[in-house]
N, C-alpha and C. Protein backbone atom coordinates (compact mmCIF):
# COMPACT_ATOMS: atom_id res chain seq x y z
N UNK A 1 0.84 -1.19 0.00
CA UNK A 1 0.00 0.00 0.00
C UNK A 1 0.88 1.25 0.00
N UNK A 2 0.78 1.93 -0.92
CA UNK A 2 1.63 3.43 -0.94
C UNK A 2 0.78 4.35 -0.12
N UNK A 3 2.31 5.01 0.76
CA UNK A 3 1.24 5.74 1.67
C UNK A 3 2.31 7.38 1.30
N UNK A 4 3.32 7.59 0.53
CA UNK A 4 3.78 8.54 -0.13
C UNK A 4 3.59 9.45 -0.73
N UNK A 5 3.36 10.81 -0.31
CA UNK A 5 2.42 11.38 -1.89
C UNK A 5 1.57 11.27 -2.56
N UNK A 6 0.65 11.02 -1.77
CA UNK A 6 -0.70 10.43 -2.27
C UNK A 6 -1.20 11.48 -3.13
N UNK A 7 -1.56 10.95 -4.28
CA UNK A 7 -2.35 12.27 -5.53
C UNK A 7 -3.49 13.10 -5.06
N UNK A 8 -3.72 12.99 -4.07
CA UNK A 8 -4.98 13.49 -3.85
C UNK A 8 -5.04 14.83 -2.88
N UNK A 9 -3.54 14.70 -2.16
CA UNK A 9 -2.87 15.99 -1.54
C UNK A 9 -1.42 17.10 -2.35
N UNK A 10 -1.61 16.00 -3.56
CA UNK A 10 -0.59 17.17 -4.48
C UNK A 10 -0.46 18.61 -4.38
N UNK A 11 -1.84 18.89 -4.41
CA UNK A 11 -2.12 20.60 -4.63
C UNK A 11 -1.91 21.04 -3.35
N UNK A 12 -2.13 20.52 -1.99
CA UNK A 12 -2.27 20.68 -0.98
C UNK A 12 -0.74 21.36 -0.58
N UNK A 13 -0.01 20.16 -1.35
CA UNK A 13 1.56 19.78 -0.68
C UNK A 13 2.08 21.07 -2.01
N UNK A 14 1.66 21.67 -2.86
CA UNK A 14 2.14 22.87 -3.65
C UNK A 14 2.01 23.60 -3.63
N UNK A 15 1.07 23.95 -3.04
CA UNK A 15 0.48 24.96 -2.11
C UNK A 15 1.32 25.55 -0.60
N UNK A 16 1.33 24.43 0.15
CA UNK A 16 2.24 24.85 1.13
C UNK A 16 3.80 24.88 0.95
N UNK A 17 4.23 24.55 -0.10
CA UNK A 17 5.58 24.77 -0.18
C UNK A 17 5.56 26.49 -0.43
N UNK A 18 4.73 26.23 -1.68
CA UNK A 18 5.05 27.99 -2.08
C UNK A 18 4.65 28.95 -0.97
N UNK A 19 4.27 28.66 0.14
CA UNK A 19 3.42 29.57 0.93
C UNK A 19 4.07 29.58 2.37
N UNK A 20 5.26 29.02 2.23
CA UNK A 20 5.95 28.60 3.48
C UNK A 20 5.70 29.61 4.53
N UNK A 21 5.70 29.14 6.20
CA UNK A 21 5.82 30.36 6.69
C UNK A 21 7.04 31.01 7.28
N UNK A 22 7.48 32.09 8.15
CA UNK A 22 8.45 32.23 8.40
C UNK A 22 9.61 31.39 9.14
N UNK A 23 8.79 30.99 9.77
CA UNK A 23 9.83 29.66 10.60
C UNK A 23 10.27 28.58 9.57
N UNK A 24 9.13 28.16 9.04
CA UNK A 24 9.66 26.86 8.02
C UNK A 24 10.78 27.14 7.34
N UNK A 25 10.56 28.65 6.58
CA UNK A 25 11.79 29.04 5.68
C UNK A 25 13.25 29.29 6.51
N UNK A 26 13.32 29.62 7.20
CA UNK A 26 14.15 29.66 8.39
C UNK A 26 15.43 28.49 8.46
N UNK A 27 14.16 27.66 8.99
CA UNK A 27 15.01 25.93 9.35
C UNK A 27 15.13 25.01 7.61
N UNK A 28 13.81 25.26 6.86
CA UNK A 28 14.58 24.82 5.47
C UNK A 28 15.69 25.42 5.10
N UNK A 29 16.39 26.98 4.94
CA UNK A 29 17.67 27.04 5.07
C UNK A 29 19.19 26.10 5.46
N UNK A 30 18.86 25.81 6.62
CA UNK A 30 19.77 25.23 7.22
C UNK A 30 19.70 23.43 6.51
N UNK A 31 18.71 23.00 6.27
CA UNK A 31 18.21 21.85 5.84
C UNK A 31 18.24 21.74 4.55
N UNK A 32 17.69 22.63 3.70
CA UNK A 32 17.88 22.40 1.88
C UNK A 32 19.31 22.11 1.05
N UNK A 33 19.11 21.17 -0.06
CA UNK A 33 20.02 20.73 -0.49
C UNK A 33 21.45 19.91 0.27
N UNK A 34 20.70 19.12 1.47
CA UNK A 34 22.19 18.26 1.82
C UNK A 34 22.99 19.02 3.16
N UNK A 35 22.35 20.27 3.20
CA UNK A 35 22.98 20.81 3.88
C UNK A 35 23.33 20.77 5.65
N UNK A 36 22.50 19.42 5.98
CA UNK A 36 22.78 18.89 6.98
C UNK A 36 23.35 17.50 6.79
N UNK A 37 24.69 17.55 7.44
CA UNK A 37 25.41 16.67 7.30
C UNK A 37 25.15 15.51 6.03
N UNK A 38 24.83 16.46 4.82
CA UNK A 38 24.54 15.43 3.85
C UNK A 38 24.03 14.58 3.53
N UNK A 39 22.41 14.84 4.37
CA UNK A 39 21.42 14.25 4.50
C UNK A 39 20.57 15.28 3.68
N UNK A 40 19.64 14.37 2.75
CA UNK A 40 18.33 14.47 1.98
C UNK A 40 16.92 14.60 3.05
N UNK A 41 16.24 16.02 3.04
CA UNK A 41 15.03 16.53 3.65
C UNK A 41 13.94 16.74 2.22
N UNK A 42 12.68 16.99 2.42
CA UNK A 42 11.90 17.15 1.96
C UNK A 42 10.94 17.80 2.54
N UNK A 43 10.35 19.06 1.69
CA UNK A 43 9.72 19.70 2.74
C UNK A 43 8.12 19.52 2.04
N UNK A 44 7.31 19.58 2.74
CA UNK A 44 5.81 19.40 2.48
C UNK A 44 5.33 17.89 1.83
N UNK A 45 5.66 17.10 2.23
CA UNK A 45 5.91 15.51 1.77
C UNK A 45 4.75 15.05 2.34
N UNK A 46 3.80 14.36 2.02
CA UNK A 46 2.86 13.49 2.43
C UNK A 46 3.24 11.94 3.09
N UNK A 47 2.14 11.65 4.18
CA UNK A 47 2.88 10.50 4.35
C UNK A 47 1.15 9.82 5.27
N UNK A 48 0.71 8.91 4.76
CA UNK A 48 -0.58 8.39 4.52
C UNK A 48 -1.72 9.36 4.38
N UNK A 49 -2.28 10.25 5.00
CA UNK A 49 -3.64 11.32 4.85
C UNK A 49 -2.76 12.88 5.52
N UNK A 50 -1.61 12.85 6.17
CA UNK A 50 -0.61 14.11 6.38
C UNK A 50 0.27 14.39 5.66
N UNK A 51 0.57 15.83 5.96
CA UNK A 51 1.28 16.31 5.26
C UNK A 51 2.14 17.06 6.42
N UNK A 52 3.27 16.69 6.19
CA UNK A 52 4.68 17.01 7.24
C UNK A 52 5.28 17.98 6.76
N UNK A 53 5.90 19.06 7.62
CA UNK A 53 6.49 20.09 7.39
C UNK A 53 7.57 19.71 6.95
N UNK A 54 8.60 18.92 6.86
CA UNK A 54 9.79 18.13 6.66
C UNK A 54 10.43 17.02 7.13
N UNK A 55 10.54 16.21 5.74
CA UNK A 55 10.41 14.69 6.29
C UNK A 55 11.98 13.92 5.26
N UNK A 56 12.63 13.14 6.31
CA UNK A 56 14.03 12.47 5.87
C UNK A 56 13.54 11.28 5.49
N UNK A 57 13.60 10.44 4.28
CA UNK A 57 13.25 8.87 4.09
C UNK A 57 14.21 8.31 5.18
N UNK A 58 15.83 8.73 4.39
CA UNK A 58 16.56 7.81 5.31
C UNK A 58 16.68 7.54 6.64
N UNK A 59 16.46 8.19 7.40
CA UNK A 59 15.78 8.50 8.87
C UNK A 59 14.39 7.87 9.15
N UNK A 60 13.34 8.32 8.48
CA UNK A 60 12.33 8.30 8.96
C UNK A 60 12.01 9.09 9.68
N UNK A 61 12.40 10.22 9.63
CA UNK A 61 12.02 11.06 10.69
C UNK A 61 11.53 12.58 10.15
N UNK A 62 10.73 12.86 10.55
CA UNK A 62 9.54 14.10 10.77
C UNK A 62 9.59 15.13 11.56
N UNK A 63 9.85 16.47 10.97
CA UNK A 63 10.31 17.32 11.97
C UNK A 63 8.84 18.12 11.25
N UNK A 64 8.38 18.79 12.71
CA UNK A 64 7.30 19.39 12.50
C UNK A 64 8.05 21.06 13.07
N UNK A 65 6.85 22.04 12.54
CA UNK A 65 7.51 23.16 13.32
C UNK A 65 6.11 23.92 13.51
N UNK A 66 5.90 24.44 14.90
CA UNK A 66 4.20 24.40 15.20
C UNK A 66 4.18 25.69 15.89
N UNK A 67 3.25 26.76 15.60
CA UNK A 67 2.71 27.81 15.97
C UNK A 67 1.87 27.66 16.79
N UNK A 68 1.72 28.77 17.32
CA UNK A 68 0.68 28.92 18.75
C UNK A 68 -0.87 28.19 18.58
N UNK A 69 -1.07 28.43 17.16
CA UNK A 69 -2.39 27.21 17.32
C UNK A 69 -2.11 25.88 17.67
N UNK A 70 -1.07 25.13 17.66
CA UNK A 70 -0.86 24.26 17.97
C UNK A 70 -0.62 24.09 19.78
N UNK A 71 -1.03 24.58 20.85
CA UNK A 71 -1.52 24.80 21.60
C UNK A 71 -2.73 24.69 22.05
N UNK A 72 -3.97 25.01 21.17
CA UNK A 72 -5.25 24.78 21.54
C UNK A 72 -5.64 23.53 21.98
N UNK A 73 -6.15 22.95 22.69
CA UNK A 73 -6.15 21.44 23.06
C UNK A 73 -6.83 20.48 22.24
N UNK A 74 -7.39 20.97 21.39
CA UNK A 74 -8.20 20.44 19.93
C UNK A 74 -7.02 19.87 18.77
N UNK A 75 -6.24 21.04 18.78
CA UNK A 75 -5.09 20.73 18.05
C UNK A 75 -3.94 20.02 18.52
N UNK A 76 -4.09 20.37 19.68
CA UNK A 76 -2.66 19.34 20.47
C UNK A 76 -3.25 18.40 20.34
N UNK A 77 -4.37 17.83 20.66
CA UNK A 77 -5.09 16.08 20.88
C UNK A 77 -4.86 15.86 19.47
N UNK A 78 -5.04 16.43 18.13
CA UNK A 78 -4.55 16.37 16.87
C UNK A 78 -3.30 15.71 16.68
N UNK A 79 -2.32 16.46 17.33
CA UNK A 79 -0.68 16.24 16.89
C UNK A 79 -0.81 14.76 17.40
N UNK A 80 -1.31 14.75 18.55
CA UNK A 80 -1.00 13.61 19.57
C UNK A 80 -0.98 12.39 18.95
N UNK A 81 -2.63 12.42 18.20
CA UNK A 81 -3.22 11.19 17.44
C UNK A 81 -2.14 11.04 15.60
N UNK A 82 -1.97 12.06 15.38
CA UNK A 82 -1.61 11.91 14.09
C UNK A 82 -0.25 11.11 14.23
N UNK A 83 1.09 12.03 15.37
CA UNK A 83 2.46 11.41 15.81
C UNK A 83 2.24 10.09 16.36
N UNK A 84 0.95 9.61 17.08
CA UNK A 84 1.04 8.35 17.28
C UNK A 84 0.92 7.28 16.17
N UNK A 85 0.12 7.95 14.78
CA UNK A 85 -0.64 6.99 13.84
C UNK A 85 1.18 6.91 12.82
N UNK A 86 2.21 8.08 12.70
CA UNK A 86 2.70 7.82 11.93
C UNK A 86 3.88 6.92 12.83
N UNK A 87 4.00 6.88 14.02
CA UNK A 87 4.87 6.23 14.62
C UNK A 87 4.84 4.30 14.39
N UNK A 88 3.20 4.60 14.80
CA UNK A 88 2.98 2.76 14.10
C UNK A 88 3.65 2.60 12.51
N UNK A 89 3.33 3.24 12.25
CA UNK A 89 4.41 3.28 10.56
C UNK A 89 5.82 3.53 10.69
N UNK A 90 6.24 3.81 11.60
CA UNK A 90 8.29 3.58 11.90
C UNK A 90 8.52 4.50 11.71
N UNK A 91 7.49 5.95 12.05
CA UNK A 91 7.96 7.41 11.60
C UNK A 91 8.22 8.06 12.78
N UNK A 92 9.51 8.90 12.99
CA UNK A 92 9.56 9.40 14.88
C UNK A 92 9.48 10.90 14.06
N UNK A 93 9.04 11.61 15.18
CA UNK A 93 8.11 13.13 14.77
C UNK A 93 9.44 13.82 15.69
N UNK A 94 10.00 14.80 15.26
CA UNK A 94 9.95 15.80 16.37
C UNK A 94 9.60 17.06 16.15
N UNK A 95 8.96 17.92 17.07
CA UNK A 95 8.21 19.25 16.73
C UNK A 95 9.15 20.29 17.62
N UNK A 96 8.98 21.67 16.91
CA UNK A 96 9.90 22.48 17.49
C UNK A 96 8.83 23.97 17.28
N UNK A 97 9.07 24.90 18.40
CA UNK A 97 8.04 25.83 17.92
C UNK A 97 8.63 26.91 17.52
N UNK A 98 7.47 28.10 16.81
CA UNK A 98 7.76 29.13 16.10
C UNK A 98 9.15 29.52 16.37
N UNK A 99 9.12 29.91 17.41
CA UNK A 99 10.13 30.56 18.90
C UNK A 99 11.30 30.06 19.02
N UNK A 100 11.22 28.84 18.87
CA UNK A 100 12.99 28.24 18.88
C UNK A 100 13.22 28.14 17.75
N UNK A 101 12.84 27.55 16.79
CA UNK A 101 13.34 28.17 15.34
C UNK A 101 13.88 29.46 14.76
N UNK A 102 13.22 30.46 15.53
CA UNK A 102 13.37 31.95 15.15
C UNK A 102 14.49 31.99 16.20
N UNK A 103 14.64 32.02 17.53
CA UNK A 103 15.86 32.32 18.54
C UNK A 103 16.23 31.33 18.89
N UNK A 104 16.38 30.09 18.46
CA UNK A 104 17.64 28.74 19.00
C UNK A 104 18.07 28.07 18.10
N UNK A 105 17.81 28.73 16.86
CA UNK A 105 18.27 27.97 15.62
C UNK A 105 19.25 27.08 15.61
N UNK A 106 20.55 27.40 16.16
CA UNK A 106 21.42 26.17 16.44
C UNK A 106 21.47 25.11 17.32
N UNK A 107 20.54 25.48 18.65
CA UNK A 107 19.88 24.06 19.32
C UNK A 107 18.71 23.66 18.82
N UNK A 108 18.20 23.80 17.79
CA UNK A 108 16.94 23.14 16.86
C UNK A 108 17.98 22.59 16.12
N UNK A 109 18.90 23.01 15.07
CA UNK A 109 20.01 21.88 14.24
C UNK A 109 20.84 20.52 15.28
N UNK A 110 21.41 21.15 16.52
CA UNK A 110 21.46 20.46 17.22
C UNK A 110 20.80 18.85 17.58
N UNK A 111 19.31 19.35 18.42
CA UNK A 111 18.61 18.17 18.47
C UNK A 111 18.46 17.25 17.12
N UNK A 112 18.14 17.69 15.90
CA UNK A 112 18.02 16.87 14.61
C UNK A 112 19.39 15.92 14.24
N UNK A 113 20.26 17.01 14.43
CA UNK A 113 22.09 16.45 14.49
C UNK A 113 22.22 14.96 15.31
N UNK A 114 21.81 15.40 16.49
CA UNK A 114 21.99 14.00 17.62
C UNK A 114 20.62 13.42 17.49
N UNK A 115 19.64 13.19 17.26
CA UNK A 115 18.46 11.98 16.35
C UNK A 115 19.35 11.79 15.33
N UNK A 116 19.73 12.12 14.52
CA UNK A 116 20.28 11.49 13.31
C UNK A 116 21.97 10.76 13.70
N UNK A 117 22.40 11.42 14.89
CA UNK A 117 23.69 10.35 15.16
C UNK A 117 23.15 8.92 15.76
N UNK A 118 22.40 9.15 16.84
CA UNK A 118 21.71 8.32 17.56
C UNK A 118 21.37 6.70 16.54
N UNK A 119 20.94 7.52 15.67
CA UNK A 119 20.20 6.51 14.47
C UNK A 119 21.47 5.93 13.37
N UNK A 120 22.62 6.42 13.66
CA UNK A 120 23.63 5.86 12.39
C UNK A 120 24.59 4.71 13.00
């Protein structure tokens, strides 16, 4: 069963690339083209009925980056259920907010740095 890019969120996933917000563009910097330790990211990638802010095959791993709506408890019970559904699929999430992206940029590369040593 392909759960990759499903055709049916194409526009969805072209949409949010071109529309990035400030944080995303931020940490895709540091991340686009290899530019972490020569590792391959992808940003707006589908992965069964979601769509991930940036996602490593070789890893498996899912870095989300979440604004203050992501706080509301509607939306947190959201993240909760979705990071649990892609985890049964061998996917580990980590989320980082507006705020440390914008002022900890190098302990946001950091944590991704050591998940990805952890894992080699």
């Amino acid at each position: 069963m392909r759960i990759n890019n499903l055709n049916y969120l194409k526009e969805r996933r072209r949409e949010l690339r071109n529309n990035p917000t400030k944080y995303e563009e931020l940490l895709w910097k540091r991340l686009a083209n290899k530019k972490l330790n020569g590792i391959k990211f992808r940003r707006q990638h589908s992965l069964n009925h979601y769509i991930v802010d940036f996602y490593c095959a070789t890893f498996k791993l899912i870095i989300e980056v979440d604004g203050e709506i992501h706080n509301k408890p509607e939306n947190y019970d959201n993240d909760q259920i979705r990071d649990r559904e892609l985890a049964e699929l061998g996917y580990n999430t980590i989320r980082f907010t507006n705020r440390q992206v914008e002022f900890e940029i190098e302990n946001v590369i950091e944590v991704i740095q050591n998940y990805i040593a952890s894992r080699v």
